[in-house]
Structures are given as C-alpha cells and as structure tokens.
PDB file of N, CA and C in Angstrom:
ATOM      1  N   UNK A   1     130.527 166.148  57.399  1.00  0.00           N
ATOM      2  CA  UNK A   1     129.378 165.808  58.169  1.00  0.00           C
ATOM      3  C   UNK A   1     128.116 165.843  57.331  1.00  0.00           C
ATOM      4  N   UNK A   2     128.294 166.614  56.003  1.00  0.00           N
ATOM      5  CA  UNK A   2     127.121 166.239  55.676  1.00  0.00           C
ATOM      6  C   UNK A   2     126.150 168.165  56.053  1.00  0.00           C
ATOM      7  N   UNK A   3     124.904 168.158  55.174  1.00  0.00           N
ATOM      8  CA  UNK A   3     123.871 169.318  55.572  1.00  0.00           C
ATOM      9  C   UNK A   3     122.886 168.843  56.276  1.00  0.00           C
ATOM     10  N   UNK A   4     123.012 170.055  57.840  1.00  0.00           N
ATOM     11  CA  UNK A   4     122.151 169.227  58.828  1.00  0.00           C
ATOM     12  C   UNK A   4     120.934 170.094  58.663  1.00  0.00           C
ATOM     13  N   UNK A   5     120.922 170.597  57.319  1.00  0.00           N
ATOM     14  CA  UNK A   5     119.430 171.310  56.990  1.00  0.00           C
ATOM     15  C   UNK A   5     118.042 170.460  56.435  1.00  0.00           C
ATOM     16  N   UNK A   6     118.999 169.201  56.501  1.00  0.00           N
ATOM     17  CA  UNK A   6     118.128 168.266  55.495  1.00  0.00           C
ATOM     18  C   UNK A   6     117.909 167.126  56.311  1.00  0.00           C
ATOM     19  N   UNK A   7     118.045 167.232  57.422  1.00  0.00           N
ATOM     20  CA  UNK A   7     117.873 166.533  58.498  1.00  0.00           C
ATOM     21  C   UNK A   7     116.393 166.984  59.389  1.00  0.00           C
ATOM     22  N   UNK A   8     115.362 166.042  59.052  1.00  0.00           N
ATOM     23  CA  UNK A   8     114.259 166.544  59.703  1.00  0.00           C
ATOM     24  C   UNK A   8     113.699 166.639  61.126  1.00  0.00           C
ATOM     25  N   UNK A   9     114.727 166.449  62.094  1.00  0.00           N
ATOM     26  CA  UNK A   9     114.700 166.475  63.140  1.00  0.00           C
ATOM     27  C   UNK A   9     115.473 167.642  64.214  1.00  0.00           C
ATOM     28  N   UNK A  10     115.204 167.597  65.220  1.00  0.00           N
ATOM     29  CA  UNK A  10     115.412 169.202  66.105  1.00  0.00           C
ATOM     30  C   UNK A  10     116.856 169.193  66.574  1.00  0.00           C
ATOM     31  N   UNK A  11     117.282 167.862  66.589  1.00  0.00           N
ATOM     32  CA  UNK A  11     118.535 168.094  67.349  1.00  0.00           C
ATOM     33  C   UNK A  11     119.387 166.549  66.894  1.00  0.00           C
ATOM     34  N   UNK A  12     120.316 166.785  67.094  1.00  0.00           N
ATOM     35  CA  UNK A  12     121.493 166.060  66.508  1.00  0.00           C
ATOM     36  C   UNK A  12     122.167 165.239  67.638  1.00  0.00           C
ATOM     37  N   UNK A  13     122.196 163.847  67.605  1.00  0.00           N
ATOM     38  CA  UNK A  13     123.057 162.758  68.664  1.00  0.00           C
ATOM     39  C   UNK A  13     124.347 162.195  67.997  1.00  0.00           C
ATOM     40  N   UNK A  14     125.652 162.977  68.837  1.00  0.00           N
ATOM     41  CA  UNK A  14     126.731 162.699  68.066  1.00  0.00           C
ATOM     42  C   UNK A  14     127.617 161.717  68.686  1.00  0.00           C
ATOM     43  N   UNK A  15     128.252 160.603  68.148  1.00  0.00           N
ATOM     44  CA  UNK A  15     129.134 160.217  69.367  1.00  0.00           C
ATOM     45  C   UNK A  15     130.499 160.758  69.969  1.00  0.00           C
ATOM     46  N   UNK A  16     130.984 160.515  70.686  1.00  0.00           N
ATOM     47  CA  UNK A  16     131.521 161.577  71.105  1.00  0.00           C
ATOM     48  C   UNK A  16     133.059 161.760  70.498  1.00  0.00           C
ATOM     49  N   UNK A  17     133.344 160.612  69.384  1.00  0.00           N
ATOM     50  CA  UNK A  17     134.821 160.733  68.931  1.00  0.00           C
ATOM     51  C   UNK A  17     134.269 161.773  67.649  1.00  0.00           C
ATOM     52  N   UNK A  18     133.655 162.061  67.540  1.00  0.00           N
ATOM     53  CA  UNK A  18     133.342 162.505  66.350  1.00  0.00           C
ATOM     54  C   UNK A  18     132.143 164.297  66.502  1.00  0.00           C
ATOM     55  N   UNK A  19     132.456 164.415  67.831  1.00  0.00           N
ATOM     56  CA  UNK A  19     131.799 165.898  68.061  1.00  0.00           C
ATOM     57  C   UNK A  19     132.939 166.708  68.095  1.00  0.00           C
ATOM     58  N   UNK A  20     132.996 168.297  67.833  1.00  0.00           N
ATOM     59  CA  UNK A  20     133.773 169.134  67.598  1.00  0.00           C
ATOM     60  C   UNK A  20     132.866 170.724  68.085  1.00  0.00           C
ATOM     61  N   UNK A  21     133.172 171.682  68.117  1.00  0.00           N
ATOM     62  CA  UNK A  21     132.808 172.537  68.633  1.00  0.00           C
ATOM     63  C   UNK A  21     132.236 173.563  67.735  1.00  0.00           C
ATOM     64  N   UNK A  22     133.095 172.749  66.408  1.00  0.00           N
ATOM     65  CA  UNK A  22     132.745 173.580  65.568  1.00  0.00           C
ATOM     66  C   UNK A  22     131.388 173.169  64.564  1.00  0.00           C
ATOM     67  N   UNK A  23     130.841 171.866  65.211  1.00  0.00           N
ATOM     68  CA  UNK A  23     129.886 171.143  64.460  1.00  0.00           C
ATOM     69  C   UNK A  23     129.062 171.734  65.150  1.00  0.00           C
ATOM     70  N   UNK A  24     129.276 171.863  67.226  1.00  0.00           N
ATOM     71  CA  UNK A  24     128.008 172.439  67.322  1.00  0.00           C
ATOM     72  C   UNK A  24     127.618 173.480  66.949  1.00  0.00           C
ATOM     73  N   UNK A  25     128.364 174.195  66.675  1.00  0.00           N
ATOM     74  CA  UNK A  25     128.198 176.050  66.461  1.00  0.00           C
ATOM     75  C   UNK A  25     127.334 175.923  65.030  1.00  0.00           C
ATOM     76  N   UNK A  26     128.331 175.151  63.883  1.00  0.00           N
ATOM     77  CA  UNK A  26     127.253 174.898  62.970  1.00  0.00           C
ATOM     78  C   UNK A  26     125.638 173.872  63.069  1.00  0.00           C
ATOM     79  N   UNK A  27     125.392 172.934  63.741  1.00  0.00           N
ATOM     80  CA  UNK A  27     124.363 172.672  64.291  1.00  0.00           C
ATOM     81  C   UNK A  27     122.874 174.032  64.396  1.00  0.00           C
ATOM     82  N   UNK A  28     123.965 174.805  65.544  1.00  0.00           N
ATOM     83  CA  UNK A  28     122.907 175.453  66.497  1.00  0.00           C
ATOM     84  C   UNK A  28     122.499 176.492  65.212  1.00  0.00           C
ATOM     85  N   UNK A  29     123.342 176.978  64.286  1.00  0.00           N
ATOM     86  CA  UNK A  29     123.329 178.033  63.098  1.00  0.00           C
ATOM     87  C   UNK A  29     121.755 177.617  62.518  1.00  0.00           C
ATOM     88  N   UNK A  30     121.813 176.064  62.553  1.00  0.00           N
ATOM     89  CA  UNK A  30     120.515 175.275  61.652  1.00  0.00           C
ATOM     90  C   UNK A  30     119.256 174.818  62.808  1.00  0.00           C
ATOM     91  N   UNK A  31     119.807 175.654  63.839  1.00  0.00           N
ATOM     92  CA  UNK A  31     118.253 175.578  65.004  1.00  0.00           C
ATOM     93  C   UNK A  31     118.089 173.680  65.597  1.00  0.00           C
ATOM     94  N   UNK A  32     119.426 172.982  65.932  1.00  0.00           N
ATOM     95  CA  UNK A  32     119.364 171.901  66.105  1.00  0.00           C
ATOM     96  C   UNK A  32     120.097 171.750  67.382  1.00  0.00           C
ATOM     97  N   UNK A  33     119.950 171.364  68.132  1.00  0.00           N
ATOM     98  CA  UNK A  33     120.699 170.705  69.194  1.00  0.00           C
ATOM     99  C   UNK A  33     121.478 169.543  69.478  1.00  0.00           C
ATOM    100  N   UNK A  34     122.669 169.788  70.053  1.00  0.00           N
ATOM    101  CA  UNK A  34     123.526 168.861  70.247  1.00  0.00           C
ATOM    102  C   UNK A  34     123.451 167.960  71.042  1.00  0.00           C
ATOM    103  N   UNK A  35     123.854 166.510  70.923  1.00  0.00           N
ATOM    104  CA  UNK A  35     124.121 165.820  72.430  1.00  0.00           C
ATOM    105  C   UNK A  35     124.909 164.473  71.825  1.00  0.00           C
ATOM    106  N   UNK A  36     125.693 164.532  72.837  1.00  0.00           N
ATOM    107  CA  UNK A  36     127.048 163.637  72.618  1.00  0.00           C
ATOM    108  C   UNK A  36     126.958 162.475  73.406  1.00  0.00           C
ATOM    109  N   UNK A  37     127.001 161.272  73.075  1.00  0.00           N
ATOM    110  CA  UNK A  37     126.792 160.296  73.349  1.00  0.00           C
ATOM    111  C   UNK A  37     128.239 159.523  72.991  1.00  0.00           C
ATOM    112  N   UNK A  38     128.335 158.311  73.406  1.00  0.00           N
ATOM    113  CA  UNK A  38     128.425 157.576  75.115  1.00  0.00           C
ATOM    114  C   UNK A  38     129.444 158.180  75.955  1.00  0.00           C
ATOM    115  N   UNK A  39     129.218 159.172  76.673  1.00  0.00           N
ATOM    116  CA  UNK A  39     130.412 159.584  77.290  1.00  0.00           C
ATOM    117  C   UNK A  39     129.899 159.368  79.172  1.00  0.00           C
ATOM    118  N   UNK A  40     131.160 158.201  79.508  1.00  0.00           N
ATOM    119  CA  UNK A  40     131.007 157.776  80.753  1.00  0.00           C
ATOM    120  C   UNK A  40     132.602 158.229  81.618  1.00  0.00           C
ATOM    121  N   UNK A  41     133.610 159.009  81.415  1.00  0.00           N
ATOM    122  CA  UNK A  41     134.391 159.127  81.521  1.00  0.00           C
ATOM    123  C   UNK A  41     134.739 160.526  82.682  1.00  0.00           C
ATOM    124  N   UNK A  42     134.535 160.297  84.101  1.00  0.00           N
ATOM    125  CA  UNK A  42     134.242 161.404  84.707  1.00  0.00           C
ATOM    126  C   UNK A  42     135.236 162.633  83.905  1.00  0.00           C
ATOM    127  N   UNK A  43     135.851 162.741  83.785  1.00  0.00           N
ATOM    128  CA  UNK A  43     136.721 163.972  83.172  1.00  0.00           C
ATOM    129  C   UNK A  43     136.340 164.212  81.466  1.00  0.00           C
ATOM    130  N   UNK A  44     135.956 163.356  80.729  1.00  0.00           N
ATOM    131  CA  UNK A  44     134.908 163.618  79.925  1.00  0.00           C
ATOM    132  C   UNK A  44     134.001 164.617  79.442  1.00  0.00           C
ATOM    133  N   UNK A  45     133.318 163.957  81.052  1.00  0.00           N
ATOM    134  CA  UNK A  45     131.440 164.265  81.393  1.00  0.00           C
ATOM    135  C   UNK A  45     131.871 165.746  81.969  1.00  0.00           C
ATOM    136  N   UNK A  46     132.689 166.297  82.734  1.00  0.00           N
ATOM    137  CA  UNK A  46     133.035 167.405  83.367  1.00  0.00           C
ATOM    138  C   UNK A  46     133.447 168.195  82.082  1.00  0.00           C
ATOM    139  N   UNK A  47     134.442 168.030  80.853  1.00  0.00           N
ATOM    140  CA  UNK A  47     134.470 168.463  79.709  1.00  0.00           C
ATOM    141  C   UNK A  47     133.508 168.652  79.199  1.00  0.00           C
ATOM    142  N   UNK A  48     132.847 168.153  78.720  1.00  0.00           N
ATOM    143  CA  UNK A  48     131.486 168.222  77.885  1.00  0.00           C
ATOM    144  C   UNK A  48     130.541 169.274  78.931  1.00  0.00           C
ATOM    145  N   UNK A  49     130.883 169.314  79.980  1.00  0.00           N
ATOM    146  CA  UNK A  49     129.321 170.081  80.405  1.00  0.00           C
ATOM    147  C   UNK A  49     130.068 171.673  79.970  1.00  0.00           C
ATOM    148  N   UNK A  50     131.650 171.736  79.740  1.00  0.00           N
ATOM    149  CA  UNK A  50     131.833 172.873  79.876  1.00  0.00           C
ATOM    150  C   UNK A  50     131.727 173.524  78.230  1.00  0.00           C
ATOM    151  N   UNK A  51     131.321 172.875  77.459  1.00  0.00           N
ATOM    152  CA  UNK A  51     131.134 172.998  75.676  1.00  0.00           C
ATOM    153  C   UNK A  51     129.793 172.934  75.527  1.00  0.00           C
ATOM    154  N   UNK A  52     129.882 173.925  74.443  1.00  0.00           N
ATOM    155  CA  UNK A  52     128.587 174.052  73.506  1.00  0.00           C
ATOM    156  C   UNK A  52     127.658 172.696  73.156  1.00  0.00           C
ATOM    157  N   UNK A  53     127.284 171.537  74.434  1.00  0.00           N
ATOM    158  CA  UNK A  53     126.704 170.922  73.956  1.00  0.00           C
ATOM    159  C   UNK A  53     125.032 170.646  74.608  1.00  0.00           C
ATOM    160  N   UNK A  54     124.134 170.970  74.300  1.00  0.00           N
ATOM    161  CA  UNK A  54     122.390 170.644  74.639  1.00  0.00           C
ATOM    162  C   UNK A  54     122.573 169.683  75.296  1.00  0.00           C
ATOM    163  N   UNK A  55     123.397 168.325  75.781  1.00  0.00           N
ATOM    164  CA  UNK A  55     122.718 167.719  76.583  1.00  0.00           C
ATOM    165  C   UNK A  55     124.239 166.431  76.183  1.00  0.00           C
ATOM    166  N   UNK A  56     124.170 165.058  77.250  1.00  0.00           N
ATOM    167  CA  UNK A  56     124.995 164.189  77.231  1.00  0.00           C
ATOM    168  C   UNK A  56     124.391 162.840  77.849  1.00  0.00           C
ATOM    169  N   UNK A  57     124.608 162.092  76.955  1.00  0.00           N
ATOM    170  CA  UNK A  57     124.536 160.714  76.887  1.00  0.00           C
ATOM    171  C   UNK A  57     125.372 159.926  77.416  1.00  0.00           C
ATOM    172  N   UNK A  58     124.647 159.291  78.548  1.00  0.00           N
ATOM    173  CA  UNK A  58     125.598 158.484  79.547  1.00  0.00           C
ATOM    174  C   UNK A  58     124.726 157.285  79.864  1.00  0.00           C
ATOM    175  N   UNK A  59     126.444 156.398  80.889  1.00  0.00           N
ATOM    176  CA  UNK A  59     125.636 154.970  81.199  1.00  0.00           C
ATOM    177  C   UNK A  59     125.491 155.434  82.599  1.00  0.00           C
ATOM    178  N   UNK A  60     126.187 156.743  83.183  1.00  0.00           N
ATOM    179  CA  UNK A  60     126.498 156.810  84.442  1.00  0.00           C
ATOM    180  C   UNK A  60     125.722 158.211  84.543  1.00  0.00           C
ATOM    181  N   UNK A  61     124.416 158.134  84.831  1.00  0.00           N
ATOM    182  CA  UNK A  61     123.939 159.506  85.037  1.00  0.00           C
ATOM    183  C   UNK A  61     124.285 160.404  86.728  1.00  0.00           C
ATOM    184  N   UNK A  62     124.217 159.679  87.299  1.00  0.00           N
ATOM    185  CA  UNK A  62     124.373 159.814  88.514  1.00  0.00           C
ATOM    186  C   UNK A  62     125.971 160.293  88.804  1.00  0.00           C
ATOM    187  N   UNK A  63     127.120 160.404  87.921  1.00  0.00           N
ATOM    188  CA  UNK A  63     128.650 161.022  87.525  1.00  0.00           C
ATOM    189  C   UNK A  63     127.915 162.457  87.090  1.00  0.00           C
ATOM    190  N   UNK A  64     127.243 162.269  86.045  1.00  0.00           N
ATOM    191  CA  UNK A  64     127.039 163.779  85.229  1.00  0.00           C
ATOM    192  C   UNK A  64     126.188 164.320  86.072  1.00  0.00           C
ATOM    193  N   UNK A  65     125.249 163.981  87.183  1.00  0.00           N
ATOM    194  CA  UNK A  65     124.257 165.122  87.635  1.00  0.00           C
ATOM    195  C   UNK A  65     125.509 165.661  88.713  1.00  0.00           C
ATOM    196  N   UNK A  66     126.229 164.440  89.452  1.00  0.00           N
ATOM    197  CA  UNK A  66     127.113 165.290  90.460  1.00  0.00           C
ATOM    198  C   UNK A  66     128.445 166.314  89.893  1.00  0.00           C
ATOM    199  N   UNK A  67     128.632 166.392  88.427  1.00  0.00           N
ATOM    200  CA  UNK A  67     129.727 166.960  87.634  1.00  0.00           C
ATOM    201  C   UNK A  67     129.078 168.063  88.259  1.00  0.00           C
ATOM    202  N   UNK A  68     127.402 168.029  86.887  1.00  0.00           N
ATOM    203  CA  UNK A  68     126.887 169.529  86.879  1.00  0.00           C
ATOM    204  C   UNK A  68     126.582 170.116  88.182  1.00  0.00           C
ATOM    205  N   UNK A  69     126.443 169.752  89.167  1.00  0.00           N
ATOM    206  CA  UNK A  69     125.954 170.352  90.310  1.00  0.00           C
ATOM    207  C   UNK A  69     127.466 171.312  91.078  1.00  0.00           C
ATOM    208  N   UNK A  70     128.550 170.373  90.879  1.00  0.00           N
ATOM    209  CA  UNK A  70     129.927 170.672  91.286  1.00  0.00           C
ATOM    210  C   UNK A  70     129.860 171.892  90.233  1.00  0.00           C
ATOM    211  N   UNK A  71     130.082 172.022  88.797  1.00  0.00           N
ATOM    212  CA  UNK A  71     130.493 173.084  87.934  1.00  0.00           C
ATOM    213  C   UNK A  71     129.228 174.276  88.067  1.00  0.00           C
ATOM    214  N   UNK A  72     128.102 174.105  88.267  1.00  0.00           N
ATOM    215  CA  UNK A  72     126.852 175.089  89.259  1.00  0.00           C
ATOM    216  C   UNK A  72     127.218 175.357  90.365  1.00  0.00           C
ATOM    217  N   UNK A  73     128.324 175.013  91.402  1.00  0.00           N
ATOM    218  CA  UNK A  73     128.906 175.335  92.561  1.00  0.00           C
ATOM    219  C   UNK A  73     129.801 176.403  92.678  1.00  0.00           C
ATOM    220  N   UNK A  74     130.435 176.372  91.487  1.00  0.00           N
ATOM    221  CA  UNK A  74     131.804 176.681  91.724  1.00  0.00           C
ATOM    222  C   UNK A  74     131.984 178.096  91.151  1.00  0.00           C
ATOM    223  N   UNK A  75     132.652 178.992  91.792  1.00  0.00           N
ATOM    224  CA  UNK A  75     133.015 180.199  91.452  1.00  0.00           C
ATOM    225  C   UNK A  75     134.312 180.671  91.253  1.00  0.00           C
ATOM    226  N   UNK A  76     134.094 181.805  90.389  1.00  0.00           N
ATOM    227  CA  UNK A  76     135.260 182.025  90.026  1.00  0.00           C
ATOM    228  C   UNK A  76     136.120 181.589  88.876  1.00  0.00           C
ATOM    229  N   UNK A  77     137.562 181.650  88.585  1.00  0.00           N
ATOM    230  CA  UNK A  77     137.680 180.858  87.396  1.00  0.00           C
ATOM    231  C   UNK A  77     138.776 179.634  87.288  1.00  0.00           C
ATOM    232  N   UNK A  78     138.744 179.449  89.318  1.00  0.00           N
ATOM    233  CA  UNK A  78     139.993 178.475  89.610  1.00  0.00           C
ATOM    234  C   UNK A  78     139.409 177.100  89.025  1.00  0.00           C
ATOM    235  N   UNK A  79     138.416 176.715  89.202  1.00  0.00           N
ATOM    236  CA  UNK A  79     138.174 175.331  88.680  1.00  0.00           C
ATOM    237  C   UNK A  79     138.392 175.255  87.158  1.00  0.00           C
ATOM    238  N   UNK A  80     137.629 176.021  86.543  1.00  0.00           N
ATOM    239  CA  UNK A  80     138.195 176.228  84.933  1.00  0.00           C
ATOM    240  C   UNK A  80     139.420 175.774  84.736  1.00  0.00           C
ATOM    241  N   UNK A  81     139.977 176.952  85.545  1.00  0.00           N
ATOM    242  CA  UNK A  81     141.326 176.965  84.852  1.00  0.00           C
ATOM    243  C   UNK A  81     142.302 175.504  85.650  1.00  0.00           C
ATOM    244  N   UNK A  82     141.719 174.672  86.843  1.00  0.00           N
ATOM    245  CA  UNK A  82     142.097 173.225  86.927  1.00  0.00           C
ATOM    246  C   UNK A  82     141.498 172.300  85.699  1.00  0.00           C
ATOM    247  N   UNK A  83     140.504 172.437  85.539  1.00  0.00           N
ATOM    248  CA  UNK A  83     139.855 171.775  84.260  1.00  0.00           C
ATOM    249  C   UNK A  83     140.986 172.005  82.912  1.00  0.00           C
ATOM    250  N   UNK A  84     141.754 173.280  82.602  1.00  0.00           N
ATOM    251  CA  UNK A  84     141.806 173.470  81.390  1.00  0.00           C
ATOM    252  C   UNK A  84     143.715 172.772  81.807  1.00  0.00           C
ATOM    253  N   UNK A  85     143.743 172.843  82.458  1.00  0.00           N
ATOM    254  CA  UNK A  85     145.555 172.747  83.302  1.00  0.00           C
ATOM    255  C   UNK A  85     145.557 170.939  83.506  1.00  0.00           C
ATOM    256  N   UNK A  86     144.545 170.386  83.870  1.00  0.00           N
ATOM    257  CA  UNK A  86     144.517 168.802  83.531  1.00  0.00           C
ATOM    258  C   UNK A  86     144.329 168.362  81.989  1.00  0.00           C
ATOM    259  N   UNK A  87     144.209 169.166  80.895  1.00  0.00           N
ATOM    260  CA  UNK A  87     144.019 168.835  79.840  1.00  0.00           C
ATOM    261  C   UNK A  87     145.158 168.552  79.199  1.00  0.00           C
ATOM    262  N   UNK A  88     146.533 169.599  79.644  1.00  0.00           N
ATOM    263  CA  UNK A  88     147.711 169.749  79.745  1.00  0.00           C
ATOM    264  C   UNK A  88     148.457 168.701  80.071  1.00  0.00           C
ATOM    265  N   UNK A  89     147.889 167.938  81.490  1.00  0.00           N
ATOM    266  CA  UNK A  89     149.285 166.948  82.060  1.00  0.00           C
ATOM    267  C   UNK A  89     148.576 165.870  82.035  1.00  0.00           C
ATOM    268  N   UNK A  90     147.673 165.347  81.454  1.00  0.00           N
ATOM    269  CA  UNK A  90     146.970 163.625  81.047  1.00  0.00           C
ATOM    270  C   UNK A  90     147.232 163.708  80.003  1.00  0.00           C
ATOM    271  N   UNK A  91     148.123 162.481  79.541  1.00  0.00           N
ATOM    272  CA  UNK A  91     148.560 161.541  78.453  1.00  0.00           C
ATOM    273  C   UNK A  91     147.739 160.107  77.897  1.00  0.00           C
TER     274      UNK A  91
END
C-alpha cells in the first residue's frame, strides 16, 4: 500500500476490493481515516458498518442509513452473530 505518512491528507478513500482491516488499523496508527468506497451491496454495507471503517461510500445512501439505524437497534449479540453465520453459508 505504500506510506500513508506521506500522504498529506486526513483520511484515506479505499475501494472496497482492496480495504483490509489491517490497513485500517494501520491508517488510524498515522491519524487518518478510513472510508471504503463503492459499496452498494446491502450485506456489504451491513459488513462494513460492523469494521474499523470512518465512513462508506455509496450509490444507495438511503440502504446504509437504514443498515446503521437497524445495527443502533439491536441488542445483544444475536444479530452479530446472524451477520457473522451468513458469512459462512453465501457462496
């Protein structure tokens, strides 16, 4: 990826085949913020809100505000763990 120390800007727009968790962690190390772009893919957009990422780039904002409002709803750790159990059985 390259040193994102030498990058003169606050935060970092990644697309989304090419973000990792471990880029953001190194990112945030260099005081930069993440955001992953084009992700229109409701199960995606529900992924991504649950990762280390500052923010998401969509064509469908109106999917991601009702994700985040659903994953701000929800208690407990049954949805998680449906979130992490569909990751499992989609091919």
């Amino acid at each position: 990826m390259g040193d994102v120390t030498r990058i003169a800007g606050d935060f970092l727009v990644v697309e989304q085949t090419f973000f990792t968790e471990e880029l953001a962690q190194y990112a945030r190390k260099q005081n930069k913020q993440v955001f992953v772009w084009t992700v229109n893919d409701e199960d995606a957009i529900r992924e991504y809100l649950h990762m280390p990422v500052d923010g998401i780039v969509t064509d469908k904002p109106d999917v991601a505000v009702r994700e985040r409002a659903r994953i701000e709803n929800e208690r407990g750790s049954a949805a998680r763990l449906r979130d992490n159990l569909h990751d499992f059985t989609v091919f």
